[in-house]
Protein backbone atom coordinates (compact mmCIF):
# COMPACT_ATOMS: atom_id res chain seq x y z
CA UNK A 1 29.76 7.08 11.19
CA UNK A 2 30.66 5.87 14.84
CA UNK A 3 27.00 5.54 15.67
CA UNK A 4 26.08 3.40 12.16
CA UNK A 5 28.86 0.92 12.81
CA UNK A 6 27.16 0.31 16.50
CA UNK A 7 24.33 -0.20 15.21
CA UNK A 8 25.50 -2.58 12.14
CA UNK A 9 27.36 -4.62 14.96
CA UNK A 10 24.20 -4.99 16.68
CA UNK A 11 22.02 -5.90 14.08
CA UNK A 12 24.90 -8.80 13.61
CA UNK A 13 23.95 -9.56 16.97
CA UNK A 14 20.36 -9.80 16.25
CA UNK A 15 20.88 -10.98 13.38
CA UNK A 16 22.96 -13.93 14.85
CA UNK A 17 20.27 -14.77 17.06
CA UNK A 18 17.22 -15.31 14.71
CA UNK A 19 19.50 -17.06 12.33
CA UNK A 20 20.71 -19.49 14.73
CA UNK A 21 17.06 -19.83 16.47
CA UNK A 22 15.78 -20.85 12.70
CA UNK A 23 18.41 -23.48 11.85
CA UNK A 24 17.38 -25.19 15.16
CA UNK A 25 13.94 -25.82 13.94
CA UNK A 26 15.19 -26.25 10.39
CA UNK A 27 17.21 -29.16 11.41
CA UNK A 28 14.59 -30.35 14.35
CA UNK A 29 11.69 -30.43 11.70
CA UNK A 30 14.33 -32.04 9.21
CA UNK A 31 13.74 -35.97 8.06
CA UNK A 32 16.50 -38.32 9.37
CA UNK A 33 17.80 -39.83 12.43
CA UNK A 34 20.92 -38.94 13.91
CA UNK A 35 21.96 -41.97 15.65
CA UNK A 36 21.36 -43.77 12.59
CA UNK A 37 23.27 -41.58 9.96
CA UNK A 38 26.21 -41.42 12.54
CA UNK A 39 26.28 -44.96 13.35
CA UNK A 40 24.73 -46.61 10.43
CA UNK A 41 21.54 -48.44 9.96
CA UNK A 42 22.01 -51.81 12.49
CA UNK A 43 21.78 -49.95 15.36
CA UNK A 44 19.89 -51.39 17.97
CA UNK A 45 16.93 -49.25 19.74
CA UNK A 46 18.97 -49.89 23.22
CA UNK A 47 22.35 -48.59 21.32
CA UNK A 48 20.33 -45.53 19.65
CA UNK A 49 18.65 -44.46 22.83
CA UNK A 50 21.96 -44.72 24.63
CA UNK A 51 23.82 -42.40 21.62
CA UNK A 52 21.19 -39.70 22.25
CA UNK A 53 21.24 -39.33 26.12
CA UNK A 54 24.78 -39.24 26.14
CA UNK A 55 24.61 -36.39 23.17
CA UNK A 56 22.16 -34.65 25.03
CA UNK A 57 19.78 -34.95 22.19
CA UNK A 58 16.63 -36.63 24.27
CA UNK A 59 16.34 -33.42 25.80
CA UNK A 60 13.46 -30.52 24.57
CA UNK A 61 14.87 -28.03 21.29
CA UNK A 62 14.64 -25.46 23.28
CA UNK A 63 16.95 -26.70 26.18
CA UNK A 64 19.29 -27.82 23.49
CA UNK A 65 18.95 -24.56 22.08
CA UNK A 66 20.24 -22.95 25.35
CA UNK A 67 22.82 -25.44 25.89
CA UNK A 68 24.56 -24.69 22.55
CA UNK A 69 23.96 -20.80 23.03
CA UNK A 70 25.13 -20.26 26.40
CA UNK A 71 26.61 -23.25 27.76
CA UNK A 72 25.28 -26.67 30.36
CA UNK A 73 27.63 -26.13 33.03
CA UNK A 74 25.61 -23.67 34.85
CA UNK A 75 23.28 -26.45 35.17
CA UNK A 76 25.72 -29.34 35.90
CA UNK A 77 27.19 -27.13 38.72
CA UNK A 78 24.01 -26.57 40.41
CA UNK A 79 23.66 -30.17 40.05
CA UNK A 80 27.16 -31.40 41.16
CA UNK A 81 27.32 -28.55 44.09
CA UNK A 82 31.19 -27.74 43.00
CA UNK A 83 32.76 -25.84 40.52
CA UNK A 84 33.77 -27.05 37.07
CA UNK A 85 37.40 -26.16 35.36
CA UNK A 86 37.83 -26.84 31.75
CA UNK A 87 41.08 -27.47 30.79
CA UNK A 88 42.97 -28.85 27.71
CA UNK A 89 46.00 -31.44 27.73
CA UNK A 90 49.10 -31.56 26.64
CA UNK A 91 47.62 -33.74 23.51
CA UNK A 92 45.08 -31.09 22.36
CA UNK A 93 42.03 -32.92 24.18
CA UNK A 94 39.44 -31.30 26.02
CA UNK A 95 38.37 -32.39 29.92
CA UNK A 96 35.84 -31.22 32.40
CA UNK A 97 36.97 -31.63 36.20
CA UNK A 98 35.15 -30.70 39.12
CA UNK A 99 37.34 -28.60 41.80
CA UNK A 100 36.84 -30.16 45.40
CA UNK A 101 37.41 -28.35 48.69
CA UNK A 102 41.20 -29.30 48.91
CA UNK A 103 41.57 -27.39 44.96
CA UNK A 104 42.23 -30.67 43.54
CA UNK A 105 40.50 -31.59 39.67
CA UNK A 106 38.17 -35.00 40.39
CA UNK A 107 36.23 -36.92 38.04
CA UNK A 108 34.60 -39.90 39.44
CA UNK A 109 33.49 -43.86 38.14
CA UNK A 110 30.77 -46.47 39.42
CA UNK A 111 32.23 -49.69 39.89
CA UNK A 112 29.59 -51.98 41.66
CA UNK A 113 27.75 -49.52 44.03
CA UNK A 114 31.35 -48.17 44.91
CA UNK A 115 32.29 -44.46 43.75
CA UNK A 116 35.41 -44.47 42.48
CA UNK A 117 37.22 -40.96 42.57
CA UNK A 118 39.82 -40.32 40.03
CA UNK A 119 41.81 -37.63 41.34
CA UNK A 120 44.44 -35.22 39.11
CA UNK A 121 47.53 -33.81 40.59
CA UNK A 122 49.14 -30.75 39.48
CA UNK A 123 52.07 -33.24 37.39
CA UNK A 124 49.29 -34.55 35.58
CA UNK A 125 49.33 -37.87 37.19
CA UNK A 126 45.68 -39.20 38.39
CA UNK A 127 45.20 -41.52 41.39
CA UNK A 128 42.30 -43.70 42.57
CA UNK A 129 40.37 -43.68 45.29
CA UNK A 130 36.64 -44.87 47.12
CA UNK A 131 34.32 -41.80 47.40
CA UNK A 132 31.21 -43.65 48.83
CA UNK A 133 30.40 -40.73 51.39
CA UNK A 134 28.47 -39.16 48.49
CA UNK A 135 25.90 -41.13 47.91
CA UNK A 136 22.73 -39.11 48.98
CA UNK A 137 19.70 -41.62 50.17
CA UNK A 138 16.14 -40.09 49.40
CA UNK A 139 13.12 -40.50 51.63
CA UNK A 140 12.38 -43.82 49.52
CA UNK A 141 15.84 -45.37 50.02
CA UNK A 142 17.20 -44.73 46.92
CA UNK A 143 20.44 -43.52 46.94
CA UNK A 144 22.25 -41.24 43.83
CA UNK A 145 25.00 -39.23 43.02
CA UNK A 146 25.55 -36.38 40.36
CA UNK A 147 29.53 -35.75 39.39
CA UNK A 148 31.32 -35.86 36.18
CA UNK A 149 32.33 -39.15 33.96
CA UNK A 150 35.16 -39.37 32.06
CA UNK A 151 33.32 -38.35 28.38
CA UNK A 152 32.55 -34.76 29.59
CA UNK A 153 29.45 -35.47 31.11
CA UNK A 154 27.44 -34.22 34.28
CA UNK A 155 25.84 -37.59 35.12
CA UNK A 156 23.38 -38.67 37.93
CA UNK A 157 24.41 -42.17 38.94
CA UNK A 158 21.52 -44.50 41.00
CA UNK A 159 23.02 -47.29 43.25
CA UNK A 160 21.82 -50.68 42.75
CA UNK A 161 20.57 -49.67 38.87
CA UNK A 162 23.29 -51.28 37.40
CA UNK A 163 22.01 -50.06 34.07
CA UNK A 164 23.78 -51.16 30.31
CA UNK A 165 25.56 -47.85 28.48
CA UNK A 166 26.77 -48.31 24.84
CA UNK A 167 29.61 -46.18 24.65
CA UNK A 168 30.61 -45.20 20.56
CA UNK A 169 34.81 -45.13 20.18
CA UNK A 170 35.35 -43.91 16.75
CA UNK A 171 37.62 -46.81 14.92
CA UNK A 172 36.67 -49.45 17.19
CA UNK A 173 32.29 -49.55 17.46
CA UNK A 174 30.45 -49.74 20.28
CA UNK A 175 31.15 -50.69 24.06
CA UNK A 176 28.80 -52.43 26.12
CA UNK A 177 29.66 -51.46 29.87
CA UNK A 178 27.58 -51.99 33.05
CA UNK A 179 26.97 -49.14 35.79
CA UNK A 180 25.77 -46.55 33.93
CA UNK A 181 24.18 -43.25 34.62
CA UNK A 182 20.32 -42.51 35.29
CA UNK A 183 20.68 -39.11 33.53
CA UNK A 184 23.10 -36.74 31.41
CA UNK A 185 23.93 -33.01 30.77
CA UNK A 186 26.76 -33.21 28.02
CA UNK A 187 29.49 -30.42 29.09
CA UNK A 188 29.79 -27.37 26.71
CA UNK A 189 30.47 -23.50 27.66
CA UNK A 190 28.13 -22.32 24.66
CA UNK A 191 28.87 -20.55 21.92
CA UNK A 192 29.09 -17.07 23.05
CA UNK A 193 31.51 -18.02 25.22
CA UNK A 194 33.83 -19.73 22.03
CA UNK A 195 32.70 -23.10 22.14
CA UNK A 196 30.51 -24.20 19.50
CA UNK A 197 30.52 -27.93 20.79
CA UNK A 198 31.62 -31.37 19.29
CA UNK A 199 30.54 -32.39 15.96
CA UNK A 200 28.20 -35.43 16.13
CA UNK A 201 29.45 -37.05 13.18
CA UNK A 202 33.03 -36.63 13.90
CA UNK A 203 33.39 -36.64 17.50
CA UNK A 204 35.74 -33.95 17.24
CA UNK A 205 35.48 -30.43 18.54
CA UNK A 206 33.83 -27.64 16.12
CA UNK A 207 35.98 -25.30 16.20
CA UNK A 208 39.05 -27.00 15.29
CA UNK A 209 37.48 -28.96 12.32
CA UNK A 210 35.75 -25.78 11.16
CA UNK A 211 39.14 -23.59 11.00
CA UNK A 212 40.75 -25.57 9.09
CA UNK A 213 37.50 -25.66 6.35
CA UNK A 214 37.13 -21.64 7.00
CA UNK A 215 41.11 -21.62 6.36
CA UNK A 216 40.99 -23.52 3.07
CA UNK A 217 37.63 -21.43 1.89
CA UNK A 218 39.40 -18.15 2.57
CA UNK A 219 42.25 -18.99 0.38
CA UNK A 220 40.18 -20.50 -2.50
CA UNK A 221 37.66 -17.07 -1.98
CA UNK A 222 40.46 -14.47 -1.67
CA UNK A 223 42.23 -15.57 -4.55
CA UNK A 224 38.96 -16.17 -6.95
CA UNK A 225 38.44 -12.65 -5.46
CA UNK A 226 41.80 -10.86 -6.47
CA UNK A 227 41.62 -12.12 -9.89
CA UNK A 228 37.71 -12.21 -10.81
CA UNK A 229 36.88 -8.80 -9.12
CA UNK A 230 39.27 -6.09 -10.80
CA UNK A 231 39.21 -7.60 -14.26
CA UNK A 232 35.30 -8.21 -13.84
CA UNK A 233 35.07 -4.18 -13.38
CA UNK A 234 37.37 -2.98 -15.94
CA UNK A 235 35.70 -5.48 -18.29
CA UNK A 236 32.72 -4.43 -17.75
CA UNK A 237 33.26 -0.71 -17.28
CA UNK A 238 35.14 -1.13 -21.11
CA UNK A 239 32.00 -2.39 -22.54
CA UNK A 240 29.65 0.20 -20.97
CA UNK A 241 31.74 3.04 -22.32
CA UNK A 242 30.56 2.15 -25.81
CA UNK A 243 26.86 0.20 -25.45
CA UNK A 244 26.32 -1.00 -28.76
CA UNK A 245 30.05 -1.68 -30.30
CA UNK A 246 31.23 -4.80 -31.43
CA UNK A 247 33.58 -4.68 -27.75
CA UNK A 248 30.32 -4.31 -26.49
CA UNK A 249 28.82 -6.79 -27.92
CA UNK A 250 31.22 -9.62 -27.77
CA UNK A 251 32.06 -9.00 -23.79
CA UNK A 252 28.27 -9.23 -23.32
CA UNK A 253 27.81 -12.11 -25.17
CA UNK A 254 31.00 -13.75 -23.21
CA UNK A 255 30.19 -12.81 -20.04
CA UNK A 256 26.32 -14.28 -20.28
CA UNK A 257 28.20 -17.06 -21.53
CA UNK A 258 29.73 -17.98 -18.61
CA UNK A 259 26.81 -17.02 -16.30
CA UNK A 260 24.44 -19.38 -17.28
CA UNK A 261 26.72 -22.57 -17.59
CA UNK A 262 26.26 -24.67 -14.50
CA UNK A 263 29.08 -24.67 -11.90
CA UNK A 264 30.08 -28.05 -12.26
CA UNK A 265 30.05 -28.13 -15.88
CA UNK A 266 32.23 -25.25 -16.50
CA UNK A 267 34.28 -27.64 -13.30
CA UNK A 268 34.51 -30.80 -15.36
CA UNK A 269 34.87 -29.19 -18.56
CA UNK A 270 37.99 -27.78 -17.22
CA UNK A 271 38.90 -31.44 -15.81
CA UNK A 272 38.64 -32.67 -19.35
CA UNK A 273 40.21 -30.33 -20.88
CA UNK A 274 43.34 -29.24 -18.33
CA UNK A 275 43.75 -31.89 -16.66
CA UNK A 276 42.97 -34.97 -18.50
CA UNK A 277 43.74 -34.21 -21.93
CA UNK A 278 46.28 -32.05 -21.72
CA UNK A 279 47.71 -32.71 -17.92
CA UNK A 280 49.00 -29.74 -17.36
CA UNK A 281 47.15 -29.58 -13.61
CA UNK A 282 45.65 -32.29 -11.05
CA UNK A 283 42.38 -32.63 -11.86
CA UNK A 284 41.01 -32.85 -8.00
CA UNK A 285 42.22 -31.20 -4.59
CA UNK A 286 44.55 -34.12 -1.88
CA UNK A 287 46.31 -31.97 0.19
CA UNK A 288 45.89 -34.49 3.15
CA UNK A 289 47.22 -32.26 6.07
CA UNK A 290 48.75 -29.84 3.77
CA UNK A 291 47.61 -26.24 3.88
CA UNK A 292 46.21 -25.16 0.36
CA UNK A 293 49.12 -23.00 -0.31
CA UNK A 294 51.33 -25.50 -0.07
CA UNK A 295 49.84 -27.35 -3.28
CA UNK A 296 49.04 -23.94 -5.59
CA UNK A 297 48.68 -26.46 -8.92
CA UNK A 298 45.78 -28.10 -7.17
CA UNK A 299 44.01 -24.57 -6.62
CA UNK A 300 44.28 -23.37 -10.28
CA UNK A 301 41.16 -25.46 -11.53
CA UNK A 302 38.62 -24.01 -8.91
CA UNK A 303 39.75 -21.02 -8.82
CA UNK A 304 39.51 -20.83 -12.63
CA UNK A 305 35.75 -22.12 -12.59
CA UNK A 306 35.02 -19.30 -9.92
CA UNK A 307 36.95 -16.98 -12.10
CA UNK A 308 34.81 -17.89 -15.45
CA UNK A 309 31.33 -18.30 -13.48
CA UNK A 310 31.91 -14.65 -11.22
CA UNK A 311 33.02 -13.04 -14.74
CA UNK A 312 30.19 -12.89 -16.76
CA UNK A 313 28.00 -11.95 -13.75
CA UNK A 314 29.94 -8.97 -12.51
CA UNK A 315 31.05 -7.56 -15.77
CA UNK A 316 27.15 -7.29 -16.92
CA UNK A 317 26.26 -5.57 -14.14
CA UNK A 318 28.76 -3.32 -14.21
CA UNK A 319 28.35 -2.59 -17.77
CA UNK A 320 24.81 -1.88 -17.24
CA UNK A 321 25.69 1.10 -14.35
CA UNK A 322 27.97 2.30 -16.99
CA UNK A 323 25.61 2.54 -19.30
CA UNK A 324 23.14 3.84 -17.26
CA UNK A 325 25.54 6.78 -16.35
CA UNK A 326 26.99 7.18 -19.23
CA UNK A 327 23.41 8.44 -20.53
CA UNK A 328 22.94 10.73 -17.74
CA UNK A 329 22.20 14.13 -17.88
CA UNK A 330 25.55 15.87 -16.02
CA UNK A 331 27.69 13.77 -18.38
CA UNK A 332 25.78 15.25 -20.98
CA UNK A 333 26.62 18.84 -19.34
CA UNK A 334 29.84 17.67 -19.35
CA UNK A 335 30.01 17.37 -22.89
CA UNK A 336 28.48 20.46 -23.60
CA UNK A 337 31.67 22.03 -21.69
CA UNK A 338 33.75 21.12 -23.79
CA UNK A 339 35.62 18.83 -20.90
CA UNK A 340 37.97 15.97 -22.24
CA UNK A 341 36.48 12.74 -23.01
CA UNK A 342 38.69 10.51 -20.87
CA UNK A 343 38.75 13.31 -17.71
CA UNK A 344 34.65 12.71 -18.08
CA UNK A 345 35.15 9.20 -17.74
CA UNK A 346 37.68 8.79 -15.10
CA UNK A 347 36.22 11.76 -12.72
CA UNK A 348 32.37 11.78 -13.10
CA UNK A 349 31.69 8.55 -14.75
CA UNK A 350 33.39 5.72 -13.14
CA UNK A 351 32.75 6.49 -9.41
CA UNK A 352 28.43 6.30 -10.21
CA UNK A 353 29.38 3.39 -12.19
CA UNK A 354 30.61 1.70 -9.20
CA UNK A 355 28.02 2.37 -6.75
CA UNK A 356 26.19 -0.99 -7.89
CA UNK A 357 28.86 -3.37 -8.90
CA UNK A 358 30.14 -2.39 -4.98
CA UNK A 359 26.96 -4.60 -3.86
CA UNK A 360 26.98 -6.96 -6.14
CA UNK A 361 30.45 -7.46 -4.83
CA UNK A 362 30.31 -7.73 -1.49
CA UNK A 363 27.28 -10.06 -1.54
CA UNK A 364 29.75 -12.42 -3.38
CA UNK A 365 32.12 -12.37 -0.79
CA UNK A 366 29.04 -14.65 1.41
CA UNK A 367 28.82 -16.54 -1.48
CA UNK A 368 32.60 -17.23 -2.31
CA UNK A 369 33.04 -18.47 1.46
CA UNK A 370 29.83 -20.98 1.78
CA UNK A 371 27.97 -20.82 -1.41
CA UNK A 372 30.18 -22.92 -3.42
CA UNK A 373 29.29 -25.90 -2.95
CA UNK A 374 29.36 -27.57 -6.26
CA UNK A 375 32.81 -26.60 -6.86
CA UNK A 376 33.86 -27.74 -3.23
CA UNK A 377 31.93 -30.94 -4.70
CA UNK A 378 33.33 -31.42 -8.25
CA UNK A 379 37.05 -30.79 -6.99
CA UNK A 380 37.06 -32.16 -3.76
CA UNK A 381 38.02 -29.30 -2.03
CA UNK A 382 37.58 -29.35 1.44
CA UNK A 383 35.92 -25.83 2.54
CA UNK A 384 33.67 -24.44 4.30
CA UNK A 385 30.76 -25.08 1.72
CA UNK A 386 31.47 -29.14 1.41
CA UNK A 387 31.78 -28.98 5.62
CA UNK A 388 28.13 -27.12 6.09
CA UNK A 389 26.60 -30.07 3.06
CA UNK A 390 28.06 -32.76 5.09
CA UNK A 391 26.50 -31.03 8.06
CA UNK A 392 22.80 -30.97 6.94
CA UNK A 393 22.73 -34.03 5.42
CA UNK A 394 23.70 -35.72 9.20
CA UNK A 395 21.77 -33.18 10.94
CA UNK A 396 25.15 -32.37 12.80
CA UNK A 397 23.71 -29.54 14.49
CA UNK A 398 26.65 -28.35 16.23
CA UNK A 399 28.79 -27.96 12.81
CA UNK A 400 26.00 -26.27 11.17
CA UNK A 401 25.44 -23.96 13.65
CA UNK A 402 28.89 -22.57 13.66
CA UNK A 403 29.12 -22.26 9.85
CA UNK A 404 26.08 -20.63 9.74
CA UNK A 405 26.92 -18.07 12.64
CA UNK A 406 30.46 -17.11 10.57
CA UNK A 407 28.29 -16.47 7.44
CA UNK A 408 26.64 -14.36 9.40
CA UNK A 409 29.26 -12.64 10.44
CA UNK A 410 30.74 -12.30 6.48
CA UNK A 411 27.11 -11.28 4.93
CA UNK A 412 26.74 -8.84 7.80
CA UNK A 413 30.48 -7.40 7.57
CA UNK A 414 30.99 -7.48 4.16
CA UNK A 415 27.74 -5.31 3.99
CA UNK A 416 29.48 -2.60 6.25
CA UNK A 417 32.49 -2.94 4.54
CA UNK A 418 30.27 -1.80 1.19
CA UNK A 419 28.73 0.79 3.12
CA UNK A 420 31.99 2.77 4.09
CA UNK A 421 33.34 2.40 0.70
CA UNK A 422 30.22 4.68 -0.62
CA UNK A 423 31.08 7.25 1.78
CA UNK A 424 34.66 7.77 -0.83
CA UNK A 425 32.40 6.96 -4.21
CA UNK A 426 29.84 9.35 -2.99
CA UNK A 427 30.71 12.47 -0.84
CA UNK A 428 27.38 13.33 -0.62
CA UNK A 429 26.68 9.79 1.16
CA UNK A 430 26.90 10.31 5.06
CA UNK A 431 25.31 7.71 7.55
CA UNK A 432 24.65 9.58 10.79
């Protein structure tokens, strides 16, 4: 068993890998414009050509590709010739300083064809001062400097260039500013090393913005899961026991029912019905900052569309293992032994039964977490699903990246999780 789980967690490895290599291209080959579904339609070439060197996104796919994988600051501290630091502030934000000689942080600023150093003490507090002696002069005259800016950026300033940089402040529009850089390599660690990057349409990092989603899906998923799953099985095992019977019969019927209707029209028929016409229930998901928990009346109408639509499909294919089992030959011998009906059922019967329905199962748990869209959509729920749509539509790379890498990480464990649990419905299953 020890050796199967390695090699599960390395196919999620692998796995990981090609996965993340193909929504690269996807969203590379993809119609659209970034700058222009960020910033909106009037922006000027100048602005747009500035938004995508300071993004990093003028650079090849397969550098970018890197970049988001294993980090840029390899690069920028070849570049620079000092060590980086990382560090996060009292207020939550992120900042890149360079370490200098003395162990002091240092981030620098052209003014003119003067360096400005902006040094940070240990309190916090940052002081000013002229850093010219950096400047290094080529064999054609031309003198440049690569250091850090204060937007996270490696940057290679040219003296004399005096170049116009459009700088994007969420809130406020752009910034026109003189003294900008030549070149940039936007600062990241990568994701194997836990950061996924900033979301382009947001500005914000990743991985905070795609907790909170992940948090919200979870609870939606885990509770659709408690409820749908158990009664889905007993359901279905019920109306295997007896294929043909008017139980039988109706619980098929039902379940198909709910199968085929559309997500969001089982959604708004339960907005008509629940919330508007009777208003027993809000009929769409605010919680503002509020953790889902904290508002249970706004989760009972999604997770009672994921109950209905998970329902019908479950209990049908559970009822067809049952009945498949139920006409094999060692319940037959069973019979023949004169064993108890119920002690057939519940020791020989059931366990088969299960083997498929286990699948089915666990492939739902992918889908509960990012598949569920529409109902994300129809409610206004704010998961996981709604946060990967919103992704691909504004070829936010960064976002879709990391959603795509933790369904990964579900389909692949929820698949070992499945595997283990045939090991107890099966002695006679052994992975070696």
């Amino acid at each position: 068993m020890a050796k199967f789980i390695v090699r599960r967690v390395l196919l999620l490895f692998l796995t990981m890998i090609l996965v993340s290599m193909a929504v690269f291209l996807i969203a590379e080959a993809s119609p659209g414009n970034v700058a222009r579904n960020v910033l909106g339609a009037f922006v000027t070439p100048e602005q747009e050509a500035s938004f995508l060197a300071q993004m990093g996104l003028d650079k090849p796919v397969w550098l970018r590709y890197v970049y988001w994988l294993i980090g840029s600051d390899w690069q920028a501290r070849k570049k620079i010739g000092l060590p980086l630091k990382r560090i996060v502030t009292e207020k939550d934000f992120v900042e890149w300083w360079a370490v200098r000689q003395d162990d002091k942080l240092v981030r620098w600023k052209l003014v003119g064809d003067d360096l400005i150093a902006m040094v940070r003490h240990p309190d916090g507090s940052v002081t000013r001062e002229k850093d010219n002696d950096r400047w290094v002069t080529d064999e054609n005259g031309v003198s440049a400097f690569w250091g850090l800016d204060n937007e996270n950026h490696a940057v290679m300033w040219q003296k004399g260039a005096d170049r116009k940089v459009w700088t994007f402040i969420m809130g406020s529009g752009w910034k026109e500013s003189s003294g900008g850089p030549i070149k940039y390599i936007p600062l990241k660690k990568g994701f194997i090393r836990g950061d996924p990057g900033v979301s382009l349409r947001t500005g914000r990092p990743v991985s905070k913005s795609i907790f909170v989603r992940l948090r919200n899906s979870l609870v939606l998923a885990g509770i659709a899961f408690v409820l749908v799953m158990p009664l889905a099985l007993f359901l279905g095992l019920l109306a295997g026991l007896k294929e043909g019977s008017l139980r039988d019969r109706a619980l098929s019927i039902g379940g198909m029912t709910f199968s085929v209707i559309p997500e969001f029209a089982t959604g708004i028929f339960l907005i008509l019905i629940l919330a508007v016409w009777l208003g027993v229930v809000p009929g769409a998901t605010v919680f503002g900052e509020k953790a889902p928990w904290e508002r249970p009346d706004m989760l009972i109408l999604p997770v009672l569309t994921l109950t209905l639509i998970e329902l019908g499909y479950v209990l049908r294919i559970t009822r067809a293992s049952m009945v498949e089992v139920m006409r094999s030959p060692y319940i037959r011998t069973a019979y023949l032994k004169g064993l108890p009906y119920w002690r057939i059922v519940s020791k020989h019967a059931i366990r088969n039964a299960l083997m498929a329905p286990i699948t089915v199962i666990m492939l739902h748990v992918n889908w509960l977490m990012g598949g569920i869209v529409i109902v994300e959509v129809v409610f206004g729920y704010p998961g996981l699903g709604k946060y990967l749509l919103n992704s691909a539509l504004n070829k936010d790379i960064n976002a879709l990246e990391a959603g795509a890498m933790i369904l990964v990480i579900v389909a692949v464990g929820t698949q070992l999780v499945a595997d283990i649990i045939y090991t107890f419905l099966n002695p006679r299953i052994r992975y070696t």
